[in-house]
C-alpha atoms as a PDB file:
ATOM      1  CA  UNK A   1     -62.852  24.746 -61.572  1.00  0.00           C
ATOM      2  CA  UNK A   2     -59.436  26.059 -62.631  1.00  0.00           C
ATOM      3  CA  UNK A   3     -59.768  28.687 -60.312  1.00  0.00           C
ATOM      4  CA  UNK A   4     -59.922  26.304 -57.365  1.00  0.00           C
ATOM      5  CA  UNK A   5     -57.438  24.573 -58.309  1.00  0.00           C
ATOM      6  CA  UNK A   6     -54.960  27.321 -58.972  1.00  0.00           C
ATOM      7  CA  UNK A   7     -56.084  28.607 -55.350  1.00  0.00           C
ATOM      8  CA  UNK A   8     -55.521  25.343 -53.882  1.00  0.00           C
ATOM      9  CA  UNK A   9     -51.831  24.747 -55.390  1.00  0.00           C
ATOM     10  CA  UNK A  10     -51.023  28.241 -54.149  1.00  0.00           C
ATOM     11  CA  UNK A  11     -51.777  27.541 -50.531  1.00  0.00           C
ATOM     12  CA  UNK A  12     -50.175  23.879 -51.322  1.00  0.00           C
ATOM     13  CA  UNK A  13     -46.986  25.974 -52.075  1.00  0.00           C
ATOM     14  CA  UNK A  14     -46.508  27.600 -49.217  1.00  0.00           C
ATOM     15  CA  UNK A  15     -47.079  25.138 -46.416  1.00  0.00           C
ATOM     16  CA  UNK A  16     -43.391  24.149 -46.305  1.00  0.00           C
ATOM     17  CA  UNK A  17     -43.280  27.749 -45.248  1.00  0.00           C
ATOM     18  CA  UNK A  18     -45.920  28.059 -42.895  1.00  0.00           C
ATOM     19  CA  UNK A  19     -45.641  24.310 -40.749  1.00  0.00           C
ATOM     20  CA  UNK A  20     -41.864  25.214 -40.759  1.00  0.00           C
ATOM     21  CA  UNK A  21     -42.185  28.969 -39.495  1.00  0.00           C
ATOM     22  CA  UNK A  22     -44.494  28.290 -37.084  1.00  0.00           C
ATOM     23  CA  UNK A  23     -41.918  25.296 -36.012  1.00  0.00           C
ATOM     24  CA  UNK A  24     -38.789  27.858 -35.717  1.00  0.00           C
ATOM     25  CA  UNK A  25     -41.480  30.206 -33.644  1.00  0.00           C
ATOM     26  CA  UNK A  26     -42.170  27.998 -30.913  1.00  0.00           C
ATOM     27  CA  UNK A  27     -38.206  27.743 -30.897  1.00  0.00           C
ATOM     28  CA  UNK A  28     -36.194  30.904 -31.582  1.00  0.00           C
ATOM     29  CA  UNK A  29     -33.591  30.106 -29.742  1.00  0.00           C
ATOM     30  CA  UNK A  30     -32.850  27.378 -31.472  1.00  0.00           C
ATOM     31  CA  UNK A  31     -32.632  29.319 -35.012  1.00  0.00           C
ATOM     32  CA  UNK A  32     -30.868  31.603 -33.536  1.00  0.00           C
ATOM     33  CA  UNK A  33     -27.964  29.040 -32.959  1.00  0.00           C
ATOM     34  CA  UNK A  34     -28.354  27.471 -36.204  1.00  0.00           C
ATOM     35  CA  UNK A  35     -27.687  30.751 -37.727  1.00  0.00           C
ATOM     36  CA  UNK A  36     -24.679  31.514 -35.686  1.00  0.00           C
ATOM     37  CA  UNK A  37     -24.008  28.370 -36.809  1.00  0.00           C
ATOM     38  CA  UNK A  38     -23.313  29.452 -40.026  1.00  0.00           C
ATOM     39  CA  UNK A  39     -21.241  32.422 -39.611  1.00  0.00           C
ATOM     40  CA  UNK A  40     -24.238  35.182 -39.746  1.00  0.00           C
ATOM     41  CA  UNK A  41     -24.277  38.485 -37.951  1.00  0.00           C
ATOM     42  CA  UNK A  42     -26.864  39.169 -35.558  1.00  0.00           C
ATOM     43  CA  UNK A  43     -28.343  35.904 -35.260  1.00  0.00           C
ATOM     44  CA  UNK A  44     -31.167  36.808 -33.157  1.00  0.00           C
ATOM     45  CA  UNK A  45     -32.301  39.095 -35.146  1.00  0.00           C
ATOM     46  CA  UNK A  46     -32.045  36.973 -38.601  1.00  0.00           C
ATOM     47  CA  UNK A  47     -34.085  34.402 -36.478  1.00  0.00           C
ATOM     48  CA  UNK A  48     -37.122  36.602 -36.238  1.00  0.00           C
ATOM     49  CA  UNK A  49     -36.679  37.487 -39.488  1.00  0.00           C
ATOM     50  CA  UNK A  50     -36.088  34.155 -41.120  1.00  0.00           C
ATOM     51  CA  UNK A  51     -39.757  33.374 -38.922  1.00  0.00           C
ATOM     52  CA  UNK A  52     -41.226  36.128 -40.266  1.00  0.00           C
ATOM     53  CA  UNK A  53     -40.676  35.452 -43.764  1.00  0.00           C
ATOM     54  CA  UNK A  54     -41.674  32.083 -43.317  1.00  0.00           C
ATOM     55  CA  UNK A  55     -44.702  32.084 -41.438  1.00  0.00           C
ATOM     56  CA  UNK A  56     -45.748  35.482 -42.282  1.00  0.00           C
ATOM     57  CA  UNK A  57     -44.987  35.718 -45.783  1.00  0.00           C
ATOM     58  CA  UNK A  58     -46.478  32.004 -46.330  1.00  0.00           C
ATOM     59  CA  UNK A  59     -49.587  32.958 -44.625  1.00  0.00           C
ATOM     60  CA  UNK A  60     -50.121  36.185 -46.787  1.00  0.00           C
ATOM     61  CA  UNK A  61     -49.797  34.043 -49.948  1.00  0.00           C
ATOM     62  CA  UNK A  62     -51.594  30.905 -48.171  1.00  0.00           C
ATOM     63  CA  UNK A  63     -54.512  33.800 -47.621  1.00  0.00           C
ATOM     64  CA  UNK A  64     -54.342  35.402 -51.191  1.00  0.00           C
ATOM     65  CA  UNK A  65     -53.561  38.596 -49.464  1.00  0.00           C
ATOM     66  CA  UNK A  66     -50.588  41.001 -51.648  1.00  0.00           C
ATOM     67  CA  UNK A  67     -49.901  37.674 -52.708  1.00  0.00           C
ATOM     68  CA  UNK A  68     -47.610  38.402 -55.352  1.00  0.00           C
ATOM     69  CA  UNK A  69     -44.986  41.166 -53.794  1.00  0.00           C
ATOM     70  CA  UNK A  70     -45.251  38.215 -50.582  1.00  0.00           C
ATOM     71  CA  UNK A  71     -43.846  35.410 -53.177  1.00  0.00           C
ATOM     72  CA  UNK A  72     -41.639  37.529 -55.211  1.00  0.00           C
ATOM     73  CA  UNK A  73     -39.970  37.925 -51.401  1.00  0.00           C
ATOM     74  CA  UNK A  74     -40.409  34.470 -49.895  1.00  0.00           C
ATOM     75  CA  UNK A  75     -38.533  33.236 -53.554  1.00  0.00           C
ATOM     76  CA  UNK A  76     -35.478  35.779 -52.739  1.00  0.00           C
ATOM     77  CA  UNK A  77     -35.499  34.508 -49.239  1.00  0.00           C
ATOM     78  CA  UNK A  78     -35.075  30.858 -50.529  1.00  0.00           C
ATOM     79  CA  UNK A  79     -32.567  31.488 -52.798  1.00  0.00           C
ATOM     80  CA  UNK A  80     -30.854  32.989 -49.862  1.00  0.00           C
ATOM     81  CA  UNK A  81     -31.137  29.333 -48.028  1.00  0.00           C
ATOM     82  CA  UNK A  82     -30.089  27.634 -50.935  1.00  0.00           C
ATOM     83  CA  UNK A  83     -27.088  30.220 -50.835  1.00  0.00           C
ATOM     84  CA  UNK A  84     -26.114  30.033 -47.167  1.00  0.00           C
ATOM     85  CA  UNK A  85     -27.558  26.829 -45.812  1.00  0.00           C
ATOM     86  CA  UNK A  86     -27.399  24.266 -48.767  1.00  0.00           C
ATOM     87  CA  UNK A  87     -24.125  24.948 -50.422  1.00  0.00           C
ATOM     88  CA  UNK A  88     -23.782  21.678 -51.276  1.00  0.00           C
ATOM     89  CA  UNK A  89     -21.133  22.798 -53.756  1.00  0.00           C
ATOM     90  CA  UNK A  90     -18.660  23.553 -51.068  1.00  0.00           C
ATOM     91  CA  UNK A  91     -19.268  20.377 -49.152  1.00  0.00           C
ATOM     92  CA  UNK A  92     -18.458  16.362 -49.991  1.00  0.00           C
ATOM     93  CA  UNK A  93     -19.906  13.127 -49.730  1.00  0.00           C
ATOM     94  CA  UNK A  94     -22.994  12.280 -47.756  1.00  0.00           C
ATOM     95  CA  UNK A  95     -23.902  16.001 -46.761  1.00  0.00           C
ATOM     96  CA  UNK A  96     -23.433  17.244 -50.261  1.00  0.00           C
ATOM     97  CA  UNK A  97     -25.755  14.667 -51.754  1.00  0.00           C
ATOM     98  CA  UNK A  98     -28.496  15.355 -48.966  1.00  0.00           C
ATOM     99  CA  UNK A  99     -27.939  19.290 -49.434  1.00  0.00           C
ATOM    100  CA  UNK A 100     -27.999  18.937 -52.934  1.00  0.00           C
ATOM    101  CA  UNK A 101     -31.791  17.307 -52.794  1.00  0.00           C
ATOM    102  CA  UNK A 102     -32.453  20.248 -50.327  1.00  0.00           C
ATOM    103  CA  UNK A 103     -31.351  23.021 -52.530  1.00  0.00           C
ATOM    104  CA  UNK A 104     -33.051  21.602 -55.739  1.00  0.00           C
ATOM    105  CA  UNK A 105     -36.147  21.179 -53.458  1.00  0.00           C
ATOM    106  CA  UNK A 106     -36.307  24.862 -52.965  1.00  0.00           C
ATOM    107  CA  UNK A 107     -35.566  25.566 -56.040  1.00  0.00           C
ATOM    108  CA  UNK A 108     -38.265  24.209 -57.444  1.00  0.00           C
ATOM    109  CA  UNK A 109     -40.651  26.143 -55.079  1.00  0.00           C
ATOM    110  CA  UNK A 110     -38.615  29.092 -56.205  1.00  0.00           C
ATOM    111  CA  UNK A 111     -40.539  28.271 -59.506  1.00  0.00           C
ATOM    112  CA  UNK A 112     -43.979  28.107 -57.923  1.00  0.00           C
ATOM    113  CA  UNK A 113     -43.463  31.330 -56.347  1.00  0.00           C
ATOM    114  CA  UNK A 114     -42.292  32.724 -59.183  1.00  0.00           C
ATOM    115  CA  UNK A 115     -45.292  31.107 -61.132  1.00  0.00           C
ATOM    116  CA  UNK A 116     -47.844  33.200 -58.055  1.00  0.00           C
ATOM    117  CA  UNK A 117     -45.715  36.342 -58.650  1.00  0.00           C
ATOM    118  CA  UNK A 118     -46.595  36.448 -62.441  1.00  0.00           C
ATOM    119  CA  UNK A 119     -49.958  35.286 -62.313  1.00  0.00           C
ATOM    120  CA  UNK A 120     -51.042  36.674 -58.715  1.00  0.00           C
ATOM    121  CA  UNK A 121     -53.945  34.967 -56.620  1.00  0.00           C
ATOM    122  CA  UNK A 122     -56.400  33.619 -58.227  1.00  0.00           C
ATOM    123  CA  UNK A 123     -59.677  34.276 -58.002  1.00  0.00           C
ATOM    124  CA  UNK A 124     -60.181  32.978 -54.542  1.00  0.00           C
ATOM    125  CA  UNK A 125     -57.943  35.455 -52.631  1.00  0.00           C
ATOM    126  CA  UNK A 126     -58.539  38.283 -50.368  1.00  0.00           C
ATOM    127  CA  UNK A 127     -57.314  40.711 -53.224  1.00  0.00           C
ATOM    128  CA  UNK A 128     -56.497  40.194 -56.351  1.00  0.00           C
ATOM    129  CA  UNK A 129     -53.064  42.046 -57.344  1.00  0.00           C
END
């Protein structure tokens, strides 16, 4: 039983990751502009990537698959949100309160990753490193 229930909250973990990758994949563009948004080099490139690590590294976890290399990188990636996108710290009022929900959001899943990384899949996985 605990099994299935570790396997479960490990897919539950990452489908933040995997609704909102697929979301920025159907729109790249879009990303893309967010990111330049922000200041970034190369912003079509960081789109792809920033889909990638969603979607892709989400699903590998999602599927139990190198699980725990996949969530030791999908953690650094959202520290690297919480970084560049929620910086609530440099920002006042309205948009720092609703960043600073944002950023303590991810930093929580930071934890669950984290959690994945040191424990790895599960028994219900498609390997178990």
């Amino acid at each position: 039983m605990s099994q299935a229930v570790f396997s479960l909250a490990r897919i539950l973990v990452v489908v933040l990751f995997c609704v909102s990758g697929f979301q920025k994949l159907m729109n790249p563009a879009g990303v893309a502009t967010l990111v330049a948004g922000k200041g970034l080099p190369y912003p079509q490139v960081l789109a792809y990537l920033t889909i990638a690590a969603e979607l892709g590294l989400g699903l590998l976890i999602a599927l139990g698959f190198y699980a725990r290399t996949a969530s030791v990188l999908l953690a650094g990636f959202t520290i690297a949100t919480i970084v560049v996108f929620h910086n609530f710290w440099s920002m006042s009022g309205e948009a720092a309160r609703l960043n600073q929900i944002q950023a303590l959001k991810n930093l929580s899943i930071v934890g669950g990753l984290l959690m994945i990384a040191a424990a790895g899949p599960g028994r219900f996985a498609l390997n178990r490193r």
